[in-house]
PDB file of N, CA and C in Angstrom:
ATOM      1  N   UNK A   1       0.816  -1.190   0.000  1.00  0.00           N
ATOM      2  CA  UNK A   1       0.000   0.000   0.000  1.00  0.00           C
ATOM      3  C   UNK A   1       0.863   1.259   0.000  1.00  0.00           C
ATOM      4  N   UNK A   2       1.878   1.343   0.979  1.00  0.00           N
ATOM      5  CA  UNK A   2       2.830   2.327   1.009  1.00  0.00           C
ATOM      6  C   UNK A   2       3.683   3.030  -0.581  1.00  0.00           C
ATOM      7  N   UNK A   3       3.304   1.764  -1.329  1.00  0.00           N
ATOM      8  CA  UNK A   3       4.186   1.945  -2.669  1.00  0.00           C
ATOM      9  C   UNK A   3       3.278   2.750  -4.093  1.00  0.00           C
ATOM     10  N   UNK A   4       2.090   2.228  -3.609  1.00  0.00           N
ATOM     11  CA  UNK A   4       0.605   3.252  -4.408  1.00  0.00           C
ATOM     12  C   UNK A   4       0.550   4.579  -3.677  1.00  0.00           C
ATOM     13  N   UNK A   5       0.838   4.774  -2.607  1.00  0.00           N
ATOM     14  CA  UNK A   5       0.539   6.382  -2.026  1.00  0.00           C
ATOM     15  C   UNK A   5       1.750   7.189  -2.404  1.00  0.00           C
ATOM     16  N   UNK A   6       2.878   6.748  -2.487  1.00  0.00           N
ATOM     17  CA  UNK A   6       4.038   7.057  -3.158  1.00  0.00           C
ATOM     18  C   UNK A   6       3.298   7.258  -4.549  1.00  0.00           C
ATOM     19  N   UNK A   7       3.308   6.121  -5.356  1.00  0.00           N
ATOM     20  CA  UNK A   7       3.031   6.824  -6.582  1.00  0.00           C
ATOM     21  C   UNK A   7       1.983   8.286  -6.540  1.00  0.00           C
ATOM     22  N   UNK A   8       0.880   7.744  -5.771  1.00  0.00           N
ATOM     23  CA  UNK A   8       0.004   8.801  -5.898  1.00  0.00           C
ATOM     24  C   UNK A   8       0.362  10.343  -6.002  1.00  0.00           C
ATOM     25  N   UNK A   9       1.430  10.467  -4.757  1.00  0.00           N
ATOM     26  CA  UNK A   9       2.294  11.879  -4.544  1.00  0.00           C
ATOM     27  C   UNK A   9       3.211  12.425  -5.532  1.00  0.00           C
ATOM     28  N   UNK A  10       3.615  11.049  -6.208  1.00  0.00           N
ATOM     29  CA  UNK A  10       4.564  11.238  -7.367  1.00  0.00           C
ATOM     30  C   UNK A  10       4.169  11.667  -8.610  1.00  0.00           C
ATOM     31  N   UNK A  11       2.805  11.913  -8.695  1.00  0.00           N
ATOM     32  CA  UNK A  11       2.191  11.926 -10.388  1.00  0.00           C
ATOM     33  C   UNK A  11       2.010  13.918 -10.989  1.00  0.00           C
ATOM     34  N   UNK A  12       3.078  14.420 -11.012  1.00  0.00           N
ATOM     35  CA  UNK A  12       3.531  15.541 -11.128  1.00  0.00           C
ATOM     36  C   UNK A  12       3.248  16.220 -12.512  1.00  0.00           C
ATOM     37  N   UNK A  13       2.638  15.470 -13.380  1.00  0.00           N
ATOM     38  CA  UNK A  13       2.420  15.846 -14.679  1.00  0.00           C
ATOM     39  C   UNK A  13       1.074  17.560 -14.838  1.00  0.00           C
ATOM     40  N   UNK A  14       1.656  18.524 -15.220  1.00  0.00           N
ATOM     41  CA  UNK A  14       0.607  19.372 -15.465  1.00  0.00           C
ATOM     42  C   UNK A  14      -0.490  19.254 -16.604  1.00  0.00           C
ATOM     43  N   UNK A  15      -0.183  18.273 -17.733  1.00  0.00           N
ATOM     44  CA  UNK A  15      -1.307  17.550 -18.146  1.00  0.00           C
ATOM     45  C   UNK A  15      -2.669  17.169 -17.352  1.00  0.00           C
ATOM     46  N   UNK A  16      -3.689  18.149 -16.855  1.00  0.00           N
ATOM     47  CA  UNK A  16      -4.609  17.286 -16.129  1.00  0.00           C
ATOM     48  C   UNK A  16      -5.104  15.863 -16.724  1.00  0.00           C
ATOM     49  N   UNK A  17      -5.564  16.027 -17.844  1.00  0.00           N
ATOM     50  CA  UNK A  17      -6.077  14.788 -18.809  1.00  0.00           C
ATOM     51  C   UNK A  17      -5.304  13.252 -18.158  1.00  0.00           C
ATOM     52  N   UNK A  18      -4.020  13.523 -18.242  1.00  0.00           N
ATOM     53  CA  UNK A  18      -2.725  12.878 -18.398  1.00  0.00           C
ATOM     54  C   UNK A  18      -2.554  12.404 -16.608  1.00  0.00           C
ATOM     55  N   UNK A  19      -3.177  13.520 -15.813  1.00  0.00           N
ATOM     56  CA  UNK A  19      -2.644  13.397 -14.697  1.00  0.00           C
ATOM     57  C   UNK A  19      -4.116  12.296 -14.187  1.00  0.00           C
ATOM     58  N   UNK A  20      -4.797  12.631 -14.435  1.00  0.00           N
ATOM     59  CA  UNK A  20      -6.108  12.122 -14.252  1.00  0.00           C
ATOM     60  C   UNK A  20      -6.837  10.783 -14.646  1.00  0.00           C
ATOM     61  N   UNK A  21      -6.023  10.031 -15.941  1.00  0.00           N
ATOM     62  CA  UNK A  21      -6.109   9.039 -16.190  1.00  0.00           C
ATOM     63  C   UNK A  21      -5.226   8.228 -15.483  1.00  0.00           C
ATOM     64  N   UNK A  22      -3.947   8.716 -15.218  1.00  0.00           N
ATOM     65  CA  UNK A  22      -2.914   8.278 -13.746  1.00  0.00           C
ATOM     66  C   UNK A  22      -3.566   7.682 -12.576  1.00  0.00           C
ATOM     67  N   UNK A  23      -4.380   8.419 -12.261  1.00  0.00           N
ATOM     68  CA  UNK A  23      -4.689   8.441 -10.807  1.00  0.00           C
ATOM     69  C   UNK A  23      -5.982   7.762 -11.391  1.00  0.00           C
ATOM     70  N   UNK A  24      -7.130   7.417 -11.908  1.00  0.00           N
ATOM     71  CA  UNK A  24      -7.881   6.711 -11.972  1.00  0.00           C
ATOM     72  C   UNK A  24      -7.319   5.060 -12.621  1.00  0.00           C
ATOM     73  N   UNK A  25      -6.436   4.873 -13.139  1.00  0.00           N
ATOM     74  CA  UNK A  25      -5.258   3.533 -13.407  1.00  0.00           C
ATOM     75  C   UNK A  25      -5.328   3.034 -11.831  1.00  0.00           C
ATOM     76  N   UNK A  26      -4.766   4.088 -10.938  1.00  0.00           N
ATOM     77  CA  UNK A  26      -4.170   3.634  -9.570  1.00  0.00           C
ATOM     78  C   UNK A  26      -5.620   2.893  -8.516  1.00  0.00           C
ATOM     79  N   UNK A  27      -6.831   3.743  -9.180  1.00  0.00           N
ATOM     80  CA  UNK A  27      -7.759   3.155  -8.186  1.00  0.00           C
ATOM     81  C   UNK A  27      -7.615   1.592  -8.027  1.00  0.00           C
ATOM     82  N   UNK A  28      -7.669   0.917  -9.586  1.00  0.00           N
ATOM     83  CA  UNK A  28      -8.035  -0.358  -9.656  1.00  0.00           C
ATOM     84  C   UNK A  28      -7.917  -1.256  -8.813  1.00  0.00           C
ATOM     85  N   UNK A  29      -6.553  -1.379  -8.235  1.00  0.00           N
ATOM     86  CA  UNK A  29      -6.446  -2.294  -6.993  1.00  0.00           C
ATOM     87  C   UNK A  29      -5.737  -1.321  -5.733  1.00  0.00           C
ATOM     88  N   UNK A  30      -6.750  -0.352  -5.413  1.00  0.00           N
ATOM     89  CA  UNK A  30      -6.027   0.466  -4.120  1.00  0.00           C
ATOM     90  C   UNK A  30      -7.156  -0.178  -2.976  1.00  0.00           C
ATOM     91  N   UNK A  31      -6.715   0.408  -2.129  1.00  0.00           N
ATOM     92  CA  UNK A  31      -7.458  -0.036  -1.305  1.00  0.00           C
ATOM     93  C   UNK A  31      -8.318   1.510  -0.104  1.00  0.00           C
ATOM     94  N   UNK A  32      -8.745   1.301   0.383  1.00  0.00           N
ATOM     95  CA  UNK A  32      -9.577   2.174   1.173  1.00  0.00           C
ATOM     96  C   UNK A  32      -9.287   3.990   1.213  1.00  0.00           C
ATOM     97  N   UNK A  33      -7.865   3.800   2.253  1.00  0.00           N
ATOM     98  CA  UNK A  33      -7.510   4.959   2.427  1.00  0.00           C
ATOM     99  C   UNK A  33      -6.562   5.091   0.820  1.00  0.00           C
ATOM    100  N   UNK A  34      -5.926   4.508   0.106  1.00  0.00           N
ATOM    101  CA  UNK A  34      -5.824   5.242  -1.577  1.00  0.00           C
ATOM    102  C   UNK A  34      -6.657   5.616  -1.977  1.00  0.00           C
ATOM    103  N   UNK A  35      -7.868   5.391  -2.319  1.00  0.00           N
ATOM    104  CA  UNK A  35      -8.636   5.831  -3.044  1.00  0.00           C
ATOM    105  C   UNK A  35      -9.297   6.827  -2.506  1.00  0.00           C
ATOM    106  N   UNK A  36      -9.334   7.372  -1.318  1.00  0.00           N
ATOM    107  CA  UNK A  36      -9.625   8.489  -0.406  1.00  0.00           C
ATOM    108  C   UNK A  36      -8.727   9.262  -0.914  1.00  0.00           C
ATOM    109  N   UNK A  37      -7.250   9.027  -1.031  1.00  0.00           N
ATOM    110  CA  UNK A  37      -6.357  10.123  -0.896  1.00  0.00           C
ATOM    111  C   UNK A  37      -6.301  10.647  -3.045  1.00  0.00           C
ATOM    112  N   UNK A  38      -6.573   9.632  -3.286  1.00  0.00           N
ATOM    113  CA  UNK A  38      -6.856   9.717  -4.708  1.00  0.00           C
ATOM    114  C   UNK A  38      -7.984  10.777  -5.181  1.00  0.00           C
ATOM    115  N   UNK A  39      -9.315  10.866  -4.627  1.00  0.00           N
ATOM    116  CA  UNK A  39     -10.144  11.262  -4.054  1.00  0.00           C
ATOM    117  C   UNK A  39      -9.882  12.457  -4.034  1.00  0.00           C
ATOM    118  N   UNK A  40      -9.497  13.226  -2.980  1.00  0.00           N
ATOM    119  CA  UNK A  40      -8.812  14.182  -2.658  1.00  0.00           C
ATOM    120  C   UNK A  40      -7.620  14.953  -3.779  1.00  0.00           C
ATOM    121  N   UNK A  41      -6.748  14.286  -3.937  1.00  0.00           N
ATOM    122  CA  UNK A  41      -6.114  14.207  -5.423  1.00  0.00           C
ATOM    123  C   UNK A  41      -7.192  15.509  -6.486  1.00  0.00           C
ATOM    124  N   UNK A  42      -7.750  14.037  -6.708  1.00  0.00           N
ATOM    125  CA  UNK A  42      -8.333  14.475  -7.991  1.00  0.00           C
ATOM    126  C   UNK A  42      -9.574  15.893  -7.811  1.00  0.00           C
ATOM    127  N   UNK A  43      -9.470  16.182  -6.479  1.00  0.00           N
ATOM    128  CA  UNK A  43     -10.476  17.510  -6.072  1.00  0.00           C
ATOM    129  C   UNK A  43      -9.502  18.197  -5.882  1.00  0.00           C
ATOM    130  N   UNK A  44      -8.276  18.743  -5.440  1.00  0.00           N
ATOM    131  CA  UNK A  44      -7.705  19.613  -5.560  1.00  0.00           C
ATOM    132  C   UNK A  44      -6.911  19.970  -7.011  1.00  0.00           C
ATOM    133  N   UNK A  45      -7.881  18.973  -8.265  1.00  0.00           N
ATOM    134  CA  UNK A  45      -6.999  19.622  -9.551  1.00  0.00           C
ATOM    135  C   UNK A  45      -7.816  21.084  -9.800  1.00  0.00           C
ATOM    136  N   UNK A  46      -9.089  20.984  -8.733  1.00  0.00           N
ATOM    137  CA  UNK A  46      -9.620  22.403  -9.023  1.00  0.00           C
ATOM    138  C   UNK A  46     -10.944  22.112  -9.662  1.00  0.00           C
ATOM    139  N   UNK A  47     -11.629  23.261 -10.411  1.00  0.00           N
ATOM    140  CA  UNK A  47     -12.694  23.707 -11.058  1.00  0.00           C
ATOM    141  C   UNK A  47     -13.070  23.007 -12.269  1.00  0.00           C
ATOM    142  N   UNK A  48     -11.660  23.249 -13.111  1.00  0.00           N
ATOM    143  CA  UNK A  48     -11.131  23.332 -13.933  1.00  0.00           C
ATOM    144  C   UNK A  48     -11.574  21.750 -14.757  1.00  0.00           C
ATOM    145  N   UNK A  49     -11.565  20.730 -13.608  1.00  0.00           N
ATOM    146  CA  UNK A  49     -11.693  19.355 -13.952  1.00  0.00           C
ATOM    147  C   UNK A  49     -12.794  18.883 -13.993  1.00  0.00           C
ATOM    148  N   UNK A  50     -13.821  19.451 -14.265  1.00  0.00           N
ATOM    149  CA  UNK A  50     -15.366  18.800 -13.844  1.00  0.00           C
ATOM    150  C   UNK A  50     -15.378  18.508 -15.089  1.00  0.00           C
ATOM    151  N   UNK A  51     -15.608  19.220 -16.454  1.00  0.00           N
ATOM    152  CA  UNK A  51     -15.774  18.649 -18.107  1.00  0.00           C
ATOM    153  C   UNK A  51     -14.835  17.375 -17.886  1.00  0.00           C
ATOM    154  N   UNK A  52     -13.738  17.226 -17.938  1.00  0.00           N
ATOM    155  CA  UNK A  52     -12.728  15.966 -17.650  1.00  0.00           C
ATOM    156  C   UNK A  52     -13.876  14.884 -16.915  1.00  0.00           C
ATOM    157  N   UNK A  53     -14.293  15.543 -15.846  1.00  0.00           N
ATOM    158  CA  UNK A  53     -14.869  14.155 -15.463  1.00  0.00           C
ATOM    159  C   UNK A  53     -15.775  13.916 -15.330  1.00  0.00           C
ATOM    160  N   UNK A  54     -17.010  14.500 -16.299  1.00  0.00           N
ATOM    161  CA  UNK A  54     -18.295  14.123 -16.417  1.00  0.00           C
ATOM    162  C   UNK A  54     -17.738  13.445 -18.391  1.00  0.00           C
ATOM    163  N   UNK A  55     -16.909  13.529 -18.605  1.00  0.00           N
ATOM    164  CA  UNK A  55     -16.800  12.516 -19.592  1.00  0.00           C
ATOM    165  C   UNK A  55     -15.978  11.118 -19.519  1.00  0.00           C
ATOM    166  N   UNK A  56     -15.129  11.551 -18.421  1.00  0.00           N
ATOM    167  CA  UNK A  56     -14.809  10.115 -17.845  1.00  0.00           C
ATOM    168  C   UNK A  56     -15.395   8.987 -16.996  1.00  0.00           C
ATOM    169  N   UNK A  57     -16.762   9.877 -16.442  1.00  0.00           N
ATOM    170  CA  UNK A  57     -18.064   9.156 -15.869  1.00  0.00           C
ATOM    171  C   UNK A  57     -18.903   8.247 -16.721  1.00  0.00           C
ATOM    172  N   UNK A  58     -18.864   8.549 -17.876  1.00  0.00           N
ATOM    173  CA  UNK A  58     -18.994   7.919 -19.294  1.00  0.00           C
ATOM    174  C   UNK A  58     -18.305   6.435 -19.558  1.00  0.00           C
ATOM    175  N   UNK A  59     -17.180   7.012 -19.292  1.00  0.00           N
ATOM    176  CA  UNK A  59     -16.330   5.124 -19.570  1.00  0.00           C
ATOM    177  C   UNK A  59     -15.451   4.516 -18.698  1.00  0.00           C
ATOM    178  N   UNK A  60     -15.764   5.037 -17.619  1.00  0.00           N
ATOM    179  CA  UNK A  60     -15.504   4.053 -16.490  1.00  0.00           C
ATOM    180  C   UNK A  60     -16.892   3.528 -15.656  1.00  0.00           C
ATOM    181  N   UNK A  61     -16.254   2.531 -14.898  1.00  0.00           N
ATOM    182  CA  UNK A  61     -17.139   1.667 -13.769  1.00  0.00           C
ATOM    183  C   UNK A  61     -16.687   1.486 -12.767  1.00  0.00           C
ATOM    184  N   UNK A  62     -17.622   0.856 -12.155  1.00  0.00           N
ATOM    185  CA  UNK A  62     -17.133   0.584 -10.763  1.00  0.00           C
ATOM    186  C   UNK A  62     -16.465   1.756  -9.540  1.00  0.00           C
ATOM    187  N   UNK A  63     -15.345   1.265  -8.794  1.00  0.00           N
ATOM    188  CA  UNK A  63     -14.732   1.983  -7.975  1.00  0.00           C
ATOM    189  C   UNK A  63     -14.881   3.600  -8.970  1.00  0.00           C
ATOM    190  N   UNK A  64     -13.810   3.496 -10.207  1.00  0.00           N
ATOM    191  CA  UNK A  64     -13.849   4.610 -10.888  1.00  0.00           C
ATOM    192  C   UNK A  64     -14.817   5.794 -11.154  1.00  0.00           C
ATOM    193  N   UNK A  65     -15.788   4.852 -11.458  1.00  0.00           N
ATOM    194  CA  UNK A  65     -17.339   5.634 -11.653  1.00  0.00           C
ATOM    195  C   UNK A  65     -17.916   6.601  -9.882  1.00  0.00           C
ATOM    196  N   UNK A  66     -17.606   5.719  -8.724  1.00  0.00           N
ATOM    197  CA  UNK A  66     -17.731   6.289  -7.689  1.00  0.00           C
ATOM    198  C   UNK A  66     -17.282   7.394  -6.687  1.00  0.00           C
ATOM    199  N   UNK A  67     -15.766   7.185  -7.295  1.00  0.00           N
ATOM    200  CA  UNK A  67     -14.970   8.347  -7.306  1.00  0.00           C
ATOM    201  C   UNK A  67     -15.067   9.592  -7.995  1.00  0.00           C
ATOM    202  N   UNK A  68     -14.946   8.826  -9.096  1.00  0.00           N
ATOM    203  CA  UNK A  68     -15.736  10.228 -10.257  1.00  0.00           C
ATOM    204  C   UNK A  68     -16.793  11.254  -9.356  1.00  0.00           C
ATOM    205  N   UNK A  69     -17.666  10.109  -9.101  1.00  0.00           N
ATOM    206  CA  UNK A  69     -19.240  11.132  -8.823  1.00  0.00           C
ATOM    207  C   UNK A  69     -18.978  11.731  -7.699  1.00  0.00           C
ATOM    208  N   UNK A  70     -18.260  11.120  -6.853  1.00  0.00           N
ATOM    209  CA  UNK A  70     -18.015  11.954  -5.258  1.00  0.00           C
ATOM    210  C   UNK A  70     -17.333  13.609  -5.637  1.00  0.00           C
ATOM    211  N   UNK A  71     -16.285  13.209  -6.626  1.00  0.00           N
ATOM    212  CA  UNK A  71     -15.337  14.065  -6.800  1.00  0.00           C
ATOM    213  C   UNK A  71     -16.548  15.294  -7.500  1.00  0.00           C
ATOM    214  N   UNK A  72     -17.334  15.528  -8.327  1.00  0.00           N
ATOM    215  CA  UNK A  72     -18.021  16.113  -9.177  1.00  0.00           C
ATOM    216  C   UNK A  72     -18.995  16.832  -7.795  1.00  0.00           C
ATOM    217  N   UNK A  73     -19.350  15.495  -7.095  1.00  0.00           N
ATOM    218  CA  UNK A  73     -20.437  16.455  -6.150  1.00  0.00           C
ATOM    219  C   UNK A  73     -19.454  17.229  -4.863  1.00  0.00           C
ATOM    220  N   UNK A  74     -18.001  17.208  -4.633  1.00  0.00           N
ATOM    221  CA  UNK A  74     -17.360  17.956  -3.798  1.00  0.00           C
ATOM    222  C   UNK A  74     -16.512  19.144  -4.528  1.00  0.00           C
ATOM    223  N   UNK A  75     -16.644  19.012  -5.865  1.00  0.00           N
ATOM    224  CA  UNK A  75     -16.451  20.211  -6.624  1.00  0.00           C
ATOM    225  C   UNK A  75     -17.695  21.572  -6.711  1.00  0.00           C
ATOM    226  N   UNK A  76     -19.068  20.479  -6.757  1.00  0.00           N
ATOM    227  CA  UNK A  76     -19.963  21.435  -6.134  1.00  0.00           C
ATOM    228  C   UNK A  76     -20.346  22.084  -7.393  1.00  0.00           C
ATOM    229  N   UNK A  77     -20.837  23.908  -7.570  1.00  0.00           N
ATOM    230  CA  UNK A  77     -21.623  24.417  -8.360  1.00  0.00           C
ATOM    231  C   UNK A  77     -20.828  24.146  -9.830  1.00  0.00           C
ATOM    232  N   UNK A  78     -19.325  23.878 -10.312  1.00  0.00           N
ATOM    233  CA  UNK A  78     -18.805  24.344 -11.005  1.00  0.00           C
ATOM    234  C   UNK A  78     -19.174  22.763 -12.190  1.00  0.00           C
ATOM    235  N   UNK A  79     -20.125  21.732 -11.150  1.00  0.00           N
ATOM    236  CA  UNK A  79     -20.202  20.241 -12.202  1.00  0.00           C
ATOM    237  C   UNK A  79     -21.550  20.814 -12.475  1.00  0.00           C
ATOM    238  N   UNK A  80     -22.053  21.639 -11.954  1.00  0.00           N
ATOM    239  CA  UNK A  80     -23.906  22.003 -12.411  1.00  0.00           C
ATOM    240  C   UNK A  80     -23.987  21.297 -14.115  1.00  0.00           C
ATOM    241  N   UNK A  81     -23.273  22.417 -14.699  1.00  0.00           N
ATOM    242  CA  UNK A  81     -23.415  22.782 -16.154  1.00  0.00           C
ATOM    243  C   UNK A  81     -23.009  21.736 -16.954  1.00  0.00           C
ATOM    244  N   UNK A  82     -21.556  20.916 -16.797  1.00  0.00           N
ATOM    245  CA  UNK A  82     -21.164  20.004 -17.968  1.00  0.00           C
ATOM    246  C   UNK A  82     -22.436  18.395 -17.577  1.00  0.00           C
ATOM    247  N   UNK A  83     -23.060  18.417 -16.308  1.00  0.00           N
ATOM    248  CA  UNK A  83     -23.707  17.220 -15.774  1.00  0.00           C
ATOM    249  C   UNK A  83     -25.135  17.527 -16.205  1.00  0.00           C
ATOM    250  N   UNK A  84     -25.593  18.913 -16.390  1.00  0.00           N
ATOM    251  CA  UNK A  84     -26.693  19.392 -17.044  1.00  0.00           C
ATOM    252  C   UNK A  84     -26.676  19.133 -18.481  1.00  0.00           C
ATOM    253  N   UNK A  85     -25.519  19.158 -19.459  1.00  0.00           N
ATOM    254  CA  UNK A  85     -24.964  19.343 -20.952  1.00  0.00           C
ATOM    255  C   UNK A  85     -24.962  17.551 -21.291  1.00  0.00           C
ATOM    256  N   UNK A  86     -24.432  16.448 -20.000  1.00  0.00           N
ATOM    257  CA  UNK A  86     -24.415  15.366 -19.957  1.00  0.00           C
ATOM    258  C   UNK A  86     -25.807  14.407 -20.249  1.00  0.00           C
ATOM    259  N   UNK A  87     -26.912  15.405 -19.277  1.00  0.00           N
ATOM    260  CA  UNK A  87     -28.051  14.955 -19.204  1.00  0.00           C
ATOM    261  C   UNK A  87     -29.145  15.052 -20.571  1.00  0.00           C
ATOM    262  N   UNK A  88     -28.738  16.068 -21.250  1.00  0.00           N
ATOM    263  CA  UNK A  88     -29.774  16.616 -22.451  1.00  0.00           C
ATOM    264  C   UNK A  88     -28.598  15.261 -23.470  1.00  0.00           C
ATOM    265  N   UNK A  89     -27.730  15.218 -23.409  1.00  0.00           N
ATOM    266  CA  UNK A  89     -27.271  14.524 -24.627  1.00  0.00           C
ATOM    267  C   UNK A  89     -27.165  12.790 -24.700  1.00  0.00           C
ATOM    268  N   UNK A  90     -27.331  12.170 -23.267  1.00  0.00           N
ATOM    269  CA  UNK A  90     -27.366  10.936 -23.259  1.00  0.00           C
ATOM    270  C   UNK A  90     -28.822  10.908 -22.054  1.00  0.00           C
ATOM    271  N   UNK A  91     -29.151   9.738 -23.250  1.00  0.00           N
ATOM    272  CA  UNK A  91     -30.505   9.294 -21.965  1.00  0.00           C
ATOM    273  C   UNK A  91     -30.606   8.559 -21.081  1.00  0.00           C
ATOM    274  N   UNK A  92     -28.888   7.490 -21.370  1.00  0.00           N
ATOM    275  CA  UNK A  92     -28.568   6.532 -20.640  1.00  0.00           C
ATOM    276  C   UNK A  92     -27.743   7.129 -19.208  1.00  0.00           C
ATOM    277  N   UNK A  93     -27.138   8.268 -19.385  1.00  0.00           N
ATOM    278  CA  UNK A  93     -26.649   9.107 -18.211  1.00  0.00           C
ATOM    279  C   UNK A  93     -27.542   9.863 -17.652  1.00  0.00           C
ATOM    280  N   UNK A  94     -28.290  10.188 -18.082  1.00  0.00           N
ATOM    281  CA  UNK A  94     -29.464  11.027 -17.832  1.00  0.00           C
ATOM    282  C   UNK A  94     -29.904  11.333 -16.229  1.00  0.00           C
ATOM    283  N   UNK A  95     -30.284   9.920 -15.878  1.00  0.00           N
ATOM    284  CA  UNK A  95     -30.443   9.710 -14.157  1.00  0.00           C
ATOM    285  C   UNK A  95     -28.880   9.866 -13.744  1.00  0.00           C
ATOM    286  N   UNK A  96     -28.082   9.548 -13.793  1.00  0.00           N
ATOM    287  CA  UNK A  96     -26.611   9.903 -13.203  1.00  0.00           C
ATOM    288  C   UNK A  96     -26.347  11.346 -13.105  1.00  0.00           C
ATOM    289  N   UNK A  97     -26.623  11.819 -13.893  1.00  0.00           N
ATOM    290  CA  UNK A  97     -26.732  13.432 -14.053  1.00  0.00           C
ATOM    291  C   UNK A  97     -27.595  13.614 -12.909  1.00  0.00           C
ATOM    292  N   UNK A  98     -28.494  14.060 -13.266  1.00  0.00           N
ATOM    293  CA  UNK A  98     -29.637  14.536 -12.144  1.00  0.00           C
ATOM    294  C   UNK A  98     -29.040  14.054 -11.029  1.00  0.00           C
ATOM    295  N   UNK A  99     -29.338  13.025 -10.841  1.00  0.00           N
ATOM    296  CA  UNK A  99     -28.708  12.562  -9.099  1.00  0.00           C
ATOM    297  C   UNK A  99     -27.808  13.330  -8.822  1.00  0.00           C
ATOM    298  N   UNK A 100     -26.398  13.790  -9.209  1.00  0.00           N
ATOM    299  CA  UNK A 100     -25.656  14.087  -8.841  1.00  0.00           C
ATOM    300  C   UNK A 100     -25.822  15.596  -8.653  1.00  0.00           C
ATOM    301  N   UNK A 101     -26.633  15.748  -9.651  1.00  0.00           N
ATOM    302  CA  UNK A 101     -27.128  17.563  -9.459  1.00  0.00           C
ATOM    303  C   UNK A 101     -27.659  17.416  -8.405  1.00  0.00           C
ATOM    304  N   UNK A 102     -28.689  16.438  -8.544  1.00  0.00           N
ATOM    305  CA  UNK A 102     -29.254  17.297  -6.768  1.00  0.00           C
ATOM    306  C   UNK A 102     -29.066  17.056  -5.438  1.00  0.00           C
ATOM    307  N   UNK A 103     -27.742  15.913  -5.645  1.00  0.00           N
ATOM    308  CA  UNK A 103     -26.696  15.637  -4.756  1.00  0.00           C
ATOM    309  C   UNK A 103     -25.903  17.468  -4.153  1.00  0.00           C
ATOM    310  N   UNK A 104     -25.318  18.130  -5.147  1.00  0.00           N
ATOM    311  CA  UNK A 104     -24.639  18.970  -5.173  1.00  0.00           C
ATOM    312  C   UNK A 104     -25.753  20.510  -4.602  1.00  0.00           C
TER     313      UNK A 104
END
């Protein structure tokens, strides 16, 4: 475990895209407190990352998909709009959207 939280700290790339597919790689086999700190991670890339990850909510699952949504609803007003833009264009996200809006 010690050797994934290392990486985690280590992923220095200003690529968000780049940095962000990193750190969702790492969920796969982390365990509790990684994916918390991953979590966290991926909310301090800022504002900036909500489009990033209402389209990566799209093609991931599982753990990934859960993280995603936490991360979107602790980003707060700034996922309103791309999860609103999500909802009019897929019908299959549609309820994922909403929920999370009125999660937020």
């Amino acid at each position: 475990m010690q050797a994934v939280l290392n990486d985690v700290r280590t992923v220095k790339t200003t690529d968000n895209e780049a940095k962000l597919d990193t750190l969702l790689k790492m969920l796969i086999d982390a365990d509790q407190k990684t994916k918390s700190e991953i979590e966290n991670r991926i909310v301090n890339m800022g504002e900036g990352i909500a489009n990033l990850l209402v389209d990566r909510l799209q093609k991931v699952k599982g753990t990934q998909r859960g993280v995603i949504a936490m991360s979107l609803i602790r980003l707060g007003e700034c996922s309103i709009a791309p999860l609103k833009r999500l909802a009019l264009q897929s019908s299959e996200f549609k309820w994922i959207a909403n929920y999370l809006i009125s999660e937020i």
